[in-house]
Protein backbone atom coordinates (compact mmCIF):
# COMPACT_ATOMS: atom_id res chain seq x y z
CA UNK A 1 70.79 84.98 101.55
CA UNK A 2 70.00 87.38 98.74
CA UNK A 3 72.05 87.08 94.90
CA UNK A 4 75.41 89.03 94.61
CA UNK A 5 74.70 92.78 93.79
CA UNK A 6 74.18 93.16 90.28
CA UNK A 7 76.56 95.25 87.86
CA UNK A 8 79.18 93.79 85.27
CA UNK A 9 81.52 91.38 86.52
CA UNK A 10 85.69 92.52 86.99
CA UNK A 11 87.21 90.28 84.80
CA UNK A 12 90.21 88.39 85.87
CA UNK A 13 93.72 89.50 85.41
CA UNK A 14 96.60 87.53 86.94
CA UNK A 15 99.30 89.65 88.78
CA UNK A 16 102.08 91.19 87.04
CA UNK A 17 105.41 89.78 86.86
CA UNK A 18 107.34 92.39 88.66
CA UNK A 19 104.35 92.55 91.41
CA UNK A 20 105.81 91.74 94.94
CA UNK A 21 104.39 88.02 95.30
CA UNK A 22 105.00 87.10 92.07
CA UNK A 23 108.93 88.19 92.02
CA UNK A 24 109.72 86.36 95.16
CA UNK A 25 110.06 89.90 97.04
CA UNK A 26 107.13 89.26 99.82
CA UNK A 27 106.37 85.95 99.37
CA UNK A 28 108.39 84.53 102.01
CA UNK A 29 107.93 86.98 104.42
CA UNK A 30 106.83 86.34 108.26
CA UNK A 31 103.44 88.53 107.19
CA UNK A 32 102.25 86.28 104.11
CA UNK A 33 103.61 83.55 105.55
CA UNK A 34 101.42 84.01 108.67
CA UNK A 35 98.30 84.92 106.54
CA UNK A 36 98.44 81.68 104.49
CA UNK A 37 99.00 79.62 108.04
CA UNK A 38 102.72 78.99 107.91
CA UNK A 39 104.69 79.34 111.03
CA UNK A 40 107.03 81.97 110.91
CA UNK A 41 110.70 82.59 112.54
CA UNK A 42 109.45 85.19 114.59
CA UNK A 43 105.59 86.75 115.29
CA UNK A 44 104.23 89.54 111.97
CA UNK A 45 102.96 92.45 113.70
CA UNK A 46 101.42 95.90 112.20
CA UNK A 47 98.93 98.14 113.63
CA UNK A 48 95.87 99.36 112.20
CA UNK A 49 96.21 103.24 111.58
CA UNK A 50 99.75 102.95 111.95
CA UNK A 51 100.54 105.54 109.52
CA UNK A 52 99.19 108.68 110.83
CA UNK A 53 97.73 110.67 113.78
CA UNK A 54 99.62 109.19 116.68
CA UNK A 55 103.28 110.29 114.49
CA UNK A 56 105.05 113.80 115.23
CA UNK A 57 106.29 113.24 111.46
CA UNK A 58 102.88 112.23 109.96
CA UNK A 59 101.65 115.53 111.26
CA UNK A 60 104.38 117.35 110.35
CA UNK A 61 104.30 116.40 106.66
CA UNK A 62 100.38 116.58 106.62
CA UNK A 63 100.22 120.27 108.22
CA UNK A 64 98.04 122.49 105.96
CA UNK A 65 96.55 119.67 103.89
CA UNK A 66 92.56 118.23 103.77
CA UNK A 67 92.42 114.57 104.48
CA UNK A 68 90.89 113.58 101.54
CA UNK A 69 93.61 115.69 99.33
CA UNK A 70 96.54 114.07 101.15
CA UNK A 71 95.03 110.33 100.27
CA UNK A 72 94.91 111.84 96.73
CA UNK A 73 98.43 113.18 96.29
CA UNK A 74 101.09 110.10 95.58
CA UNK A 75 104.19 111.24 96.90
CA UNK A 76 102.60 112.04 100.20
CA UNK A 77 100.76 109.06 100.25
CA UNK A 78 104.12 106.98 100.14
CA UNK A 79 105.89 108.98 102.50
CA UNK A 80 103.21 108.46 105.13
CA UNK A 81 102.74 104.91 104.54
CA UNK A 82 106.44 104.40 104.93
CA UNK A 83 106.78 106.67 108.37
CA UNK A 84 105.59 103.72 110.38
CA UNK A 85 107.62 101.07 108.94
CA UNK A 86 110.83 103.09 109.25
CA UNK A 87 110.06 104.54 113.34
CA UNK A 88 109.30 101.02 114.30
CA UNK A 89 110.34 98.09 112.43
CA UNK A 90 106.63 96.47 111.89
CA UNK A 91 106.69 93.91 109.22
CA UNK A 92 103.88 95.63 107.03
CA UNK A 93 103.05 98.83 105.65
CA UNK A 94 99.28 99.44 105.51
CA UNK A 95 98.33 101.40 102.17
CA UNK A 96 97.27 105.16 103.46
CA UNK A 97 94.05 105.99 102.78
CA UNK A 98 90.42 106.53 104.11
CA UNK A 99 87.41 104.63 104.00
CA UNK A 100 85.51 107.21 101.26
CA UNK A 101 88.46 107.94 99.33
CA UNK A 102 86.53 105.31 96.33
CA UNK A 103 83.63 107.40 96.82
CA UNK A 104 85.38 110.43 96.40
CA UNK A 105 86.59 109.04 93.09
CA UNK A 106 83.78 108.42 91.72
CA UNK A 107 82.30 111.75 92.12
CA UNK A 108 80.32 111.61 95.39
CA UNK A 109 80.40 114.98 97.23
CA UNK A 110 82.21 113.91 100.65
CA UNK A 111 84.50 115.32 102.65
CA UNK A 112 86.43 114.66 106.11
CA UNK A 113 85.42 117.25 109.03
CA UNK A 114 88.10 117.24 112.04
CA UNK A 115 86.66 116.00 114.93
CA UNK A 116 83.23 114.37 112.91
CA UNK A 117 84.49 112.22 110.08
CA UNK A 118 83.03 111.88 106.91
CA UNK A 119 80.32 114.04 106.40
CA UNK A 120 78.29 113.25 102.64
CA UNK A 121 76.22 116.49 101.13
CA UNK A 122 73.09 114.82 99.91
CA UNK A 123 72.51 111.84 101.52
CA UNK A 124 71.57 108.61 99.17
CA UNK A 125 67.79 107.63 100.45
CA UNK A 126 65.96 107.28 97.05
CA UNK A 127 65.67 105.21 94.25
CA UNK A 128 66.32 108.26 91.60
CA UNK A 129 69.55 108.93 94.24
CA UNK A 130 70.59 105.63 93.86
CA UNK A 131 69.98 105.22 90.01
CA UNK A 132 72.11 108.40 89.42
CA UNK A 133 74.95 107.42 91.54
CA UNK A 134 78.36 106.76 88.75
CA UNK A 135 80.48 104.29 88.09
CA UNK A 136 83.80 104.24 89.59
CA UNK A 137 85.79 103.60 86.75
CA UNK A 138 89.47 101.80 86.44
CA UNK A 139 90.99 105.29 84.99
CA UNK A 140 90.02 107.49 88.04
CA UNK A 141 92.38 105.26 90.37
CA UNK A 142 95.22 106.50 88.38
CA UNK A 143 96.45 108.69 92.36
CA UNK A 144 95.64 105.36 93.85
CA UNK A 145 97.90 103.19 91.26
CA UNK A 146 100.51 105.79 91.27
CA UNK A 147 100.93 106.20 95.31
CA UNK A 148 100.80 101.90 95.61
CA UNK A 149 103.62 101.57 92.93
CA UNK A 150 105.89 104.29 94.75
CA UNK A 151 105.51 102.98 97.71
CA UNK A 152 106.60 99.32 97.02
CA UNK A 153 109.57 100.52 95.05
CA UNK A 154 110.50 101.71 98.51
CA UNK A 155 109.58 98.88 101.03
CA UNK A 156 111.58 96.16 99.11
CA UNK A 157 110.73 93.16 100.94
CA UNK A 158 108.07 94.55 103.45
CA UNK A 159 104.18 93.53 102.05
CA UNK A 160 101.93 96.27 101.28
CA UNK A 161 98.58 95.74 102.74
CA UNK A 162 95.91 97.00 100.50
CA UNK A 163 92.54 98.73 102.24
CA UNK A 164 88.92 99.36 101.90
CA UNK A 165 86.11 99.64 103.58
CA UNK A 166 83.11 97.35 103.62
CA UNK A 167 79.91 97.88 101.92
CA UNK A 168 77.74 98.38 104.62
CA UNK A 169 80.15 100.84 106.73
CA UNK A 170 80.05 103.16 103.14
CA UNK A 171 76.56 102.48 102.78
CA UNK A 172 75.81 103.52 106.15
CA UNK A 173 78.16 106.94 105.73
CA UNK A 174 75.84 107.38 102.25
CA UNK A 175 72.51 106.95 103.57
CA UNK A 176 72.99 108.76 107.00
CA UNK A 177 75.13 111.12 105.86
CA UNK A 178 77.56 111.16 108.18
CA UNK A 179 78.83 108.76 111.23
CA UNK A 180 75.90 107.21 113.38
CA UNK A 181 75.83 105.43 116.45
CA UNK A 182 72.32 103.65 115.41
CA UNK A 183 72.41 103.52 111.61
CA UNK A 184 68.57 104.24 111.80
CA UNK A 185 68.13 105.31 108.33
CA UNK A 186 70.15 102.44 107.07
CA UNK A 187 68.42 99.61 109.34
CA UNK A 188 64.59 101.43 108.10
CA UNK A 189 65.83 101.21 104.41
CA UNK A 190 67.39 97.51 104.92
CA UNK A 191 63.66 96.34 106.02
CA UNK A 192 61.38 98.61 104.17
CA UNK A 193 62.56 98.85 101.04
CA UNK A 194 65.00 95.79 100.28
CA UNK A 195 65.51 95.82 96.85
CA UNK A 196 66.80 99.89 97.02
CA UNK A 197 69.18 98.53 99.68
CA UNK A 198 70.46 95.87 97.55
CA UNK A 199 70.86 98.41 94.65
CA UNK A 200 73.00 100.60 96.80
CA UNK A 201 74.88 98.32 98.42
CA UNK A 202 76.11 96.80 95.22
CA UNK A 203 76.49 100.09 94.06
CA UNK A 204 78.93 100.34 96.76
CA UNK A 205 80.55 96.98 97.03
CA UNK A 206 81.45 97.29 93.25
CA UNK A 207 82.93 100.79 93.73
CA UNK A 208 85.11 99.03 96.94
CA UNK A 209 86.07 96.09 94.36
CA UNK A 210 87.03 98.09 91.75
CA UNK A 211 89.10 100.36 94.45
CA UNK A 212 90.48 97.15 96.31
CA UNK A 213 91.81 94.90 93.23
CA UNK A 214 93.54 98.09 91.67
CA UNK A 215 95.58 98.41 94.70
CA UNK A 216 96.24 94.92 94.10
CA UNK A 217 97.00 94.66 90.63
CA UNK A 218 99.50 97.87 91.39
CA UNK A 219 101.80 95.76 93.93
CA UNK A 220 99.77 95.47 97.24
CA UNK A 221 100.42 91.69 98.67
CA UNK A 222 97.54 91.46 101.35
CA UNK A 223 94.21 93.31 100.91
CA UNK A 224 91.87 94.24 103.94
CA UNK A 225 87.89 94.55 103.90
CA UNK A 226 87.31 96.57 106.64
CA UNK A 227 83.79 97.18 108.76
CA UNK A 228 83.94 99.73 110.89
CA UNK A 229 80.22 99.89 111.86
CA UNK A 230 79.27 96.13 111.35
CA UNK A 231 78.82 95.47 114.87
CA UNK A 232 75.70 97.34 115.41
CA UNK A 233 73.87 94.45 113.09
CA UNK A 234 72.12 91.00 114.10
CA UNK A 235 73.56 88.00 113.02
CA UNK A 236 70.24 87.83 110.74
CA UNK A 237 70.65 91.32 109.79
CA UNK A 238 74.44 90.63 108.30
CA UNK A 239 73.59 87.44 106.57
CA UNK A 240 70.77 89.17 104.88
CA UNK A 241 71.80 92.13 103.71
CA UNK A 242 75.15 92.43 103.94
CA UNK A 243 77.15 89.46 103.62
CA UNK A 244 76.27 88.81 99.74
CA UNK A 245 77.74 92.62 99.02
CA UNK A 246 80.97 91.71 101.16
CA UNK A 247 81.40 88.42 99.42
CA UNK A 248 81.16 90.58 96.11
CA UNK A 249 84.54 92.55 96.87
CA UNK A 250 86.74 89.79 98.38
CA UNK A 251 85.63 87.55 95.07
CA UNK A 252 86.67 90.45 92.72
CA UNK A 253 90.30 89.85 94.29
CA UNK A 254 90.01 86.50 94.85
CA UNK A 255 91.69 85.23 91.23
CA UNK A 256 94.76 87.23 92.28
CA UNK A 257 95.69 84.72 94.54
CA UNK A 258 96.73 87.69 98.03
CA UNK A 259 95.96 87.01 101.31
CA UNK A 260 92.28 88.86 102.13
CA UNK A 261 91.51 90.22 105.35
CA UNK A 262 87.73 90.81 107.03
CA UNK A 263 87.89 92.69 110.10
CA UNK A 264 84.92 94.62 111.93
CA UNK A 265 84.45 96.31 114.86
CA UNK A 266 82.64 94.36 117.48
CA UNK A 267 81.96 91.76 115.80
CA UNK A 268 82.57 88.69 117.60
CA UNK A 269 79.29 87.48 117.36
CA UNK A 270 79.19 87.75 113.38
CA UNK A 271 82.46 86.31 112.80
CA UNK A 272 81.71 83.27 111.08
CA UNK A 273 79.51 85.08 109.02
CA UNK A 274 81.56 87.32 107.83
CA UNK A 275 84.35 84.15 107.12
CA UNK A 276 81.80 82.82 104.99
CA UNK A 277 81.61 86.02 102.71
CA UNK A 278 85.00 84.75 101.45
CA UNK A 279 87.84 86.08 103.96
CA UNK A 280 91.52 84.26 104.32
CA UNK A 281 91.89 85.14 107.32
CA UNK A 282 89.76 87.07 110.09
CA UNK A 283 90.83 90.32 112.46
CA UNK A 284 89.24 90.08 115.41
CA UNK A 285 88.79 92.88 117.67
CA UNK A 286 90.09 93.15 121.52
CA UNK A 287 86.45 91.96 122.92
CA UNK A 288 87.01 88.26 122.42
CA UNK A 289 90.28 86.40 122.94
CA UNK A 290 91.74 84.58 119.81
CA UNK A 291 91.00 81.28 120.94
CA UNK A 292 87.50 81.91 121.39
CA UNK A 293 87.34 83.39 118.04
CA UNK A 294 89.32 80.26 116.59
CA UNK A 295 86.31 77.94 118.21
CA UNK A 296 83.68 80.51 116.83
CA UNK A 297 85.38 80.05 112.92
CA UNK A 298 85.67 76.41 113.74
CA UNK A 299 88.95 76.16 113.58
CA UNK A 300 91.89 76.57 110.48
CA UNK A 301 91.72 79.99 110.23
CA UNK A 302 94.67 82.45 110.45
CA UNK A 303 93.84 84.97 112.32
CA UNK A 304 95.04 88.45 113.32
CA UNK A 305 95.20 90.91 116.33
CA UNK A 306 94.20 91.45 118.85
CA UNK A 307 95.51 93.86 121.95
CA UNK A 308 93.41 96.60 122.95
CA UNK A 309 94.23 99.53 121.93
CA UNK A 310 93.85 100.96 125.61
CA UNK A 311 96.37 99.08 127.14
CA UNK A 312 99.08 101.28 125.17
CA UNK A 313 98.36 103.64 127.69
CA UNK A 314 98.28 101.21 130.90
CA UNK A 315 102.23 101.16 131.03
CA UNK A 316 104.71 98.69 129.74
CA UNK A 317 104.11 95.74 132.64
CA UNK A 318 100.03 95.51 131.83
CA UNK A 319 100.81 95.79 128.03
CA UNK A 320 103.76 93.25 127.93
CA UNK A 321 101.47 90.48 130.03
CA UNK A 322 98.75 91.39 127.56
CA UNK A 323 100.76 90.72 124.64
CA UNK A 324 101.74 87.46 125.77
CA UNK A 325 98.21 86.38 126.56
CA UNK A 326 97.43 87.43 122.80
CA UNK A 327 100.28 85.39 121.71
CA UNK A 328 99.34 82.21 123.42
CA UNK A 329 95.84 82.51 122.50
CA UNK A 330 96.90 82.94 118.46
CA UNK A 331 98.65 79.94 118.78
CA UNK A 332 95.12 78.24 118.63
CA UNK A 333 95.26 79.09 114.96
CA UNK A 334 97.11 77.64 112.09
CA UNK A 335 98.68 81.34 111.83
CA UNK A 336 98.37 84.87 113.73
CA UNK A 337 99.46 88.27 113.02
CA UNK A 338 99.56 90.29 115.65
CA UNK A 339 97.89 93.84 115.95
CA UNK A 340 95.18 95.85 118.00
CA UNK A 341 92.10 94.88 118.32
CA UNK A 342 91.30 98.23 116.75
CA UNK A 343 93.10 101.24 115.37
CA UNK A 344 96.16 103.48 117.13
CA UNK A 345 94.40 105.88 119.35
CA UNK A 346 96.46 109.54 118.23
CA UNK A 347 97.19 110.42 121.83
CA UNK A 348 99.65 106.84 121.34
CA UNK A 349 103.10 107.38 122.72
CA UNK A 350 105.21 106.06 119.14
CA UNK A 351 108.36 104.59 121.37
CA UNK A 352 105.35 102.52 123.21
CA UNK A 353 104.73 101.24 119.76
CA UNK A 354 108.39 100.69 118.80
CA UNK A 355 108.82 98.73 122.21
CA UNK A 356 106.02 96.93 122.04
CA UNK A 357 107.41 95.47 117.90
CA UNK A 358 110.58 94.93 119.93
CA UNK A 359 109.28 92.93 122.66
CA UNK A 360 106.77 90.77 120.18
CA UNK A 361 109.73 90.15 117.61
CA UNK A 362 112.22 88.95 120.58
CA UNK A 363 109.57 86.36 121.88
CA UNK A 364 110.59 83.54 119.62
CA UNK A 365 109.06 81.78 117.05
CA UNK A 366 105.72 82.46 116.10
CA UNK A 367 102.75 80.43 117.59
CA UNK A 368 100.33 78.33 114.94
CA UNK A 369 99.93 74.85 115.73
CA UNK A 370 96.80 72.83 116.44
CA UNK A 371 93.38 74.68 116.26
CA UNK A 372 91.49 71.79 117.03
């Protein structure tokens, strides 16, 4: 395994005494509880992309206003993140934002096309590209700081769940310029040219710290590496050349003492890997049960997810027995939130959502127990 991406280190600053943990305000609740492997009164449950597309409100309040702006602008950034909590009860807000919003910040030219994703200008393939790229510095996350504070001076005792995206999933977006099914560029500039990779992908994973432990620091109580394109890599691949960069971001938060989440899509068959790189507890998507992911991580790990995202649409019989089977197999671990196995399609009916937090909360006490 290669050395930690080079760059100055993020010194260590212990969380503020009005932050969320500290106070008392989260600490106890079923989410953190859950993440650190206690067993809680009832099952935690939040869904990834929870606040937004799949919300009559969310698009109400967004009409008119470019992705990347609406991540940008505080008060909108609250409001959004609080839509889901208040329409169906989940026990955490996840922090609205996008996966390039730290890029943004730090002056890359990116933007968010409907219907493509992120699309980058000039894609990074060079060693004078990389050299140029800029620091993200602590003073351009002054929208970021501002949106996290207003929002937990509205959830009270609901966490905040910090977010970011992994180092290799930005990577990717920088050096192909745009989403890819086969990350060829990427995968030719991982084996060809090694050390420019390594320079760019600590270029990025100390832009994602930086972005990640200022959410923190501002009141989030979980924080959330997420991979969206990890899954098209070996095992070899990841532990090579992207495992030391993803290690380098949940470090830089580690001396703040939340709960860190690694999740990637399709990854099953990297998930001890990407435990290793420092995670407190792993998502795993909807392709492998929990209990198979529990033997995979060797057991001890709180985990969290994982119903497939389909099955909101498979009506409330198929997606009630499938929430049951993902409760019984997260009682293999120590501790299990419970979410998709993946984001919340748009076309998602919301009251499917709100029955679906009704039926997990009225199940009974949460599962945890031996993961031997």
């Amino acid at each position: 395994m290669s050395a930690l991406p080079a760059g100055p280190a993020i010194s260590g600053t212990p969380l503020p005494d009005d932050h969320p943990l500290t106070s008392g305000r989260t600490a106890d609740s079923a989410l953190i509880r859950s993440y650190r492997g206690e067993r809680a009164e009832r099952p935690a449950v939040w869904f990834m992309r929870q606040a937004g597309r799949s919300l009559p409100e969310y698009r109400a309040v967004r009409a008119g206003t470019a992705m990347l702006d609406a991540c940008l602008t505080p008060d909108l950034v609250t409001e959004i993140t609080l839509q889901p909590v208040r329409r169906h009860g989940v026990d955490a807000a996840i922090f609205f934002s996008d996966i390039v919003v730290p890029l943004k910040l730090a002056g890359i030219d990116v933007e968010i096309r409907p219907g493509v994703g992120p699309v980058v200008a000039d894609p990074i393939r060079t060693a004078a590209q990389v050299a140029a790229l800029p620091e993200l510095t602590v003073d351009q996350l002054t929208p970021i700081v501002q949106a996290v504070r207003g929002t937990v001076a509205e959830l009270g005792s609901t966490p905040l769940i910090g977010f970011a995206g992994a180092p290799f999933t930005l990577a990717s977006y920088l050096v192909e310029g745009g989403p890819s099914r086969e990350h060829l560029h990427t995968k030719a500039m991982m084996h060809a040219a090694p050390e420019l990779w390594n320079e760019l992908a600590g270029w990025v994973a100390r832009t994602t710290a930086t972005f990640l432990r200022g959410q923190v620091l501002a009141g989030t109580s979980a924080a959330q590496l997420f991979d969206s394109w990890a899954g098209a890599l070996s095992l070899a691949d990841y532990r090579t050349f992207v495992q030391p960069h993803s290690a380098h971001v949940l470090t830089a938060v580690a001396d703040l003492g939340v709960p860190r989440i690694h999740f990637g899509v399709g990854t099953g068959e990297l998930l001890a890997a990407m435990h290793e790189a420092g995670a407190d507890v792993m998502g795993v998507d909807h392709r492998i049960p929990l209990d198979v992911a529990q033997q995979r991580l060797g057991g001890g790990v709180p985990v969290q997810g994982n119903i497939d995202p389909a099955l909101l649409f498979a009506g409330r019989d198929a997606l009630g027995a499938a929430a049951t089977a993902v409760l019984a197999a997260g009682r293999t671990a120590p501790g299990h939130v419970v979410n998709l196995g993946h984001g919340v399609p748009p076309e998602t009916d919301p009251d499917v959502l709100t029955w679906l937090v009704d039926l997990l909360h009225s199940s009974g006490p949460a599962g945890g127990g031996s993961a031997g």
